[in-house]
Each structure stands twice: as structure tokens, then as C-alpha cells.
C-alpha atoms as a PDB file:
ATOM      1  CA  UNK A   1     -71.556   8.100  -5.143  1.00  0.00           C
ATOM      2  CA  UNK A   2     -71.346   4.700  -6.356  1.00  0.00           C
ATOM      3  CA  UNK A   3     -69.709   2.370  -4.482  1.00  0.00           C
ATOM      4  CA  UNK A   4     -68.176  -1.117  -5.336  1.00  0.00           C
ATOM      5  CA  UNK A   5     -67.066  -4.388  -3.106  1.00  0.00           C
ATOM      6  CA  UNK A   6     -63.428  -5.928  -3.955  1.00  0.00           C
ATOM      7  CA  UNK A   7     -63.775  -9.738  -4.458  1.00  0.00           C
ATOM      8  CA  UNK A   8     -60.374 -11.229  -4.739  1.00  0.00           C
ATOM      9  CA  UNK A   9     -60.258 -14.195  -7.453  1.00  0.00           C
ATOM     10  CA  UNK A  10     -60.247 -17.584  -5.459  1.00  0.00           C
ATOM     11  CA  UNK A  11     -57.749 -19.792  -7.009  1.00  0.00           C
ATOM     12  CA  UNK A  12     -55.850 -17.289  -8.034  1.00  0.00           C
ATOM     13  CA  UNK A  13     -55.758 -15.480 -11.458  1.00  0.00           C
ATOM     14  CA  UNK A  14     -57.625 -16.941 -14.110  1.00  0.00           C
ATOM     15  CA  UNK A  15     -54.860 -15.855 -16.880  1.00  0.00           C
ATOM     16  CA  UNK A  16     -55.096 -12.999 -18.925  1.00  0.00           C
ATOM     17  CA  UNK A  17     -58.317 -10.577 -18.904  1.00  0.00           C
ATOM     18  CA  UNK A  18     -58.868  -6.573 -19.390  1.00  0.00           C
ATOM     19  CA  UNK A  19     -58.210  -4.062 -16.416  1.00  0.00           C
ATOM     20  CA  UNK A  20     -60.550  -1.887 -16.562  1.00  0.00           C
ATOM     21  CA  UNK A  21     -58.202   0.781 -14.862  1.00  0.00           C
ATOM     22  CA  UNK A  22     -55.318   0.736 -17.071  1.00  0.00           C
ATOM     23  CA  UNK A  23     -56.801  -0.377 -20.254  1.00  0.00           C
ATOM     24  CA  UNK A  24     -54.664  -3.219 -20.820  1.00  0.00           C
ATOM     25  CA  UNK A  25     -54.648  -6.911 -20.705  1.00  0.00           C
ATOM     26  CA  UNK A  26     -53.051  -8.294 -17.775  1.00  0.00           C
ATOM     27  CA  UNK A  27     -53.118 -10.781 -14.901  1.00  0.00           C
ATOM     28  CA  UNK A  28     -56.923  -9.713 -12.911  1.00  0.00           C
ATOM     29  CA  UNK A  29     -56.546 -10.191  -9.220  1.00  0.00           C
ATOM     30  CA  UNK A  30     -59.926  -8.475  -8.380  1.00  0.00           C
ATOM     31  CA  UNK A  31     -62.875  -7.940  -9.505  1.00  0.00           C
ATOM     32  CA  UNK A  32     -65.239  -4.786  -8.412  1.00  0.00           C
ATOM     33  CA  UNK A  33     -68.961  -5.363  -7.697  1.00  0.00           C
ATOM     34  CA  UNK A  34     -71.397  -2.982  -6.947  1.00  0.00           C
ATOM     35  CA  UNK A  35     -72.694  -3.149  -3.695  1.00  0.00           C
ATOM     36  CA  UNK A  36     -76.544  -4.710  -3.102  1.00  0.00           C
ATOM     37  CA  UNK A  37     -77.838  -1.678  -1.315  1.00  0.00           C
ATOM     38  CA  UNK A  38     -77.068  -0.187  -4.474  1.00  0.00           C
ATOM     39  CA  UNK A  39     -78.018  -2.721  -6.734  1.00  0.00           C
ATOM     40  CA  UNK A  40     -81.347  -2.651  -5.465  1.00  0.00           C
ATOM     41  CA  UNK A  41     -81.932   0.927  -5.919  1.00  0.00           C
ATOM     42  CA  UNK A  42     -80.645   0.526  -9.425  1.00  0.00           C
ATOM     43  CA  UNK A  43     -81.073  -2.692 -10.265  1.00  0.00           C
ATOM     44  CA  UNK A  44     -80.327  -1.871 -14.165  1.00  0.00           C
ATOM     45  CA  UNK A  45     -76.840  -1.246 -13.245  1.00  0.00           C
ATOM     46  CA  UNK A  46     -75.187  -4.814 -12.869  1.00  0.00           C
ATOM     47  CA  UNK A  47     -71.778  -2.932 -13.934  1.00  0.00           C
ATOM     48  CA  UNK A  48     -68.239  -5.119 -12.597  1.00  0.00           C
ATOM     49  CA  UNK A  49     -64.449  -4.368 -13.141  1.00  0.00           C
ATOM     50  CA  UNK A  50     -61.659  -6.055 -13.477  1.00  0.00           C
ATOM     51  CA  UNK A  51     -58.435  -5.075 -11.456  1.00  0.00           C
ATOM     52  CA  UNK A  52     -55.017  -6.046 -12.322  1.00  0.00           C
ATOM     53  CA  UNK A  53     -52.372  -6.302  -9.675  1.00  0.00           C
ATOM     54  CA  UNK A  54     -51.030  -3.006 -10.238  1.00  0.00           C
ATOM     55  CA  UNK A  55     -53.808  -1.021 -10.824  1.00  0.00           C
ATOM     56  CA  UNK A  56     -55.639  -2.922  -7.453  1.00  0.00           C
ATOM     57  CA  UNK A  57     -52.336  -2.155  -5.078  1.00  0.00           C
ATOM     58  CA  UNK A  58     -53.709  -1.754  -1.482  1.00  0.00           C
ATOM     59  CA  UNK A  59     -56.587  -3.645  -1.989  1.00  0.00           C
ATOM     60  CA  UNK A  60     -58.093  -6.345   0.326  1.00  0.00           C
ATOM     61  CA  UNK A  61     -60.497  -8.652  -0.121  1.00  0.00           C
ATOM     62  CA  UNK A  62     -64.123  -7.298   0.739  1.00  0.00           C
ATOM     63  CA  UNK A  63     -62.519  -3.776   0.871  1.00  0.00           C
ATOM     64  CA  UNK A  64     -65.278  -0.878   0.084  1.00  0.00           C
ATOM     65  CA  UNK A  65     -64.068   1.251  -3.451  1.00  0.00           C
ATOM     66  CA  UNK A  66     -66.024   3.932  -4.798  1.00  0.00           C
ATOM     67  CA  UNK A  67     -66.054   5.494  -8.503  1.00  0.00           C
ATOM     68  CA  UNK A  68     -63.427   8.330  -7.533  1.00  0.00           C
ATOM     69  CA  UNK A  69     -61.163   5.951  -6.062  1.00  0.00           C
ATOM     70  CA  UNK A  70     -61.477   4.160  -9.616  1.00  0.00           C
ATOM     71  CA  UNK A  71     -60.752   7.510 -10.978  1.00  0.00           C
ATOM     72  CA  UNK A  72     -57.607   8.040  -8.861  1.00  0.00           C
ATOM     73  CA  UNK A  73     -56.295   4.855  -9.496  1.00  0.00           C
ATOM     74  CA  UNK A  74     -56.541   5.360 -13.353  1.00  0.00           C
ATOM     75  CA  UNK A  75     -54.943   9.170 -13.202  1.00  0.00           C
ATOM     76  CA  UNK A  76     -51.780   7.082 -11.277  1.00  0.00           C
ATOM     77  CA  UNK A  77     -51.295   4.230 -13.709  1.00  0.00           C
ATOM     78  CA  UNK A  78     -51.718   7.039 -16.730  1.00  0.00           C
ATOM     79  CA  UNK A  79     -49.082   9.080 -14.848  1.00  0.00           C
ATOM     80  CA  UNK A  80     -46.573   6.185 -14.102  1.00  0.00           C
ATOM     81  CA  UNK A  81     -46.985   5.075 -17.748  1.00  0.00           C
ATOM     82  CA  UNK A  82     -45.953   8.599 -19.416  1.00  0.00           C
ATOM     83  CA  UNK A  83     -42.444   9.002 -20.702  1.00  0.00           C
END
């Protein structure tokens, strides 16, 4: 499963950009790399998200996320979003 690092943004936000978890433009606080063991073995994928501060609750700097916990996080910010 792939797995990504969290990088929190030094200096903090840099205004405005695209969550890639709750489709919608808001304040990023992280941003998702994948991990070099991984990047190695697939060195096509150079894939990153964005994280707004909502959709990156719990998060720490450095903190180890894979794609199902990216998953998980998008079914809860769908679910707290319906009427």
C-alpha cells in the first residue's frame, strides 16, 4: 500500500490552494509526499497532496499516512458536509 510522509508548511500557510481530500479550496497546512523507499521503486509516481486543516486533523509533522487513511479522511469530510 502506498504510503505518504506529512510535511507541515514552514511559515505557515501559503494562502489559498486545493485539498485534495475535500475537493475544495482552502487554507493547506500539509502537504503529503510519497515516501523515497517508494519513490525509488516507482520512480514515475512523483504524486503529492495538499491537506487543509480540517481534512489533515491529527496530523503531525513527519507523521506516516497511507492511501486508505486518505480514503477515510475523505468518506469523513463527505459525511460531515451532507445535509
Amino acid at each position: 500500500m502506498r504510503e505518504y510522509r506529512a510535511h507541515l508548511l514552514a511559515g505557515g500557510p501559503p494562502g489559498p490552494m486545493w485539498c485534495d481530500v475535500c475537493d475544495e479550496s482552502k487554507q493547506t497546512l500539509f502537504r503529503l509526499a510519497p515516501r523515497p523507499a517508494q519513490r525509488e521503486s516507482d520512480p514515475g509516481d512523483g504524486e503529492t497532496w495538499a491537506l487543509c486543516g480540517g481534512c489533515s486533523e491529527g496530523l503531525e509533522d513527519g507523521a506516516v499516512i497511507t492511501a486508505a487513511d486518505l480514503e477515510e479522511r475523505r468518506q469523513r469530510r463527505r459525511g460531515s458536509q451532507e445535509p
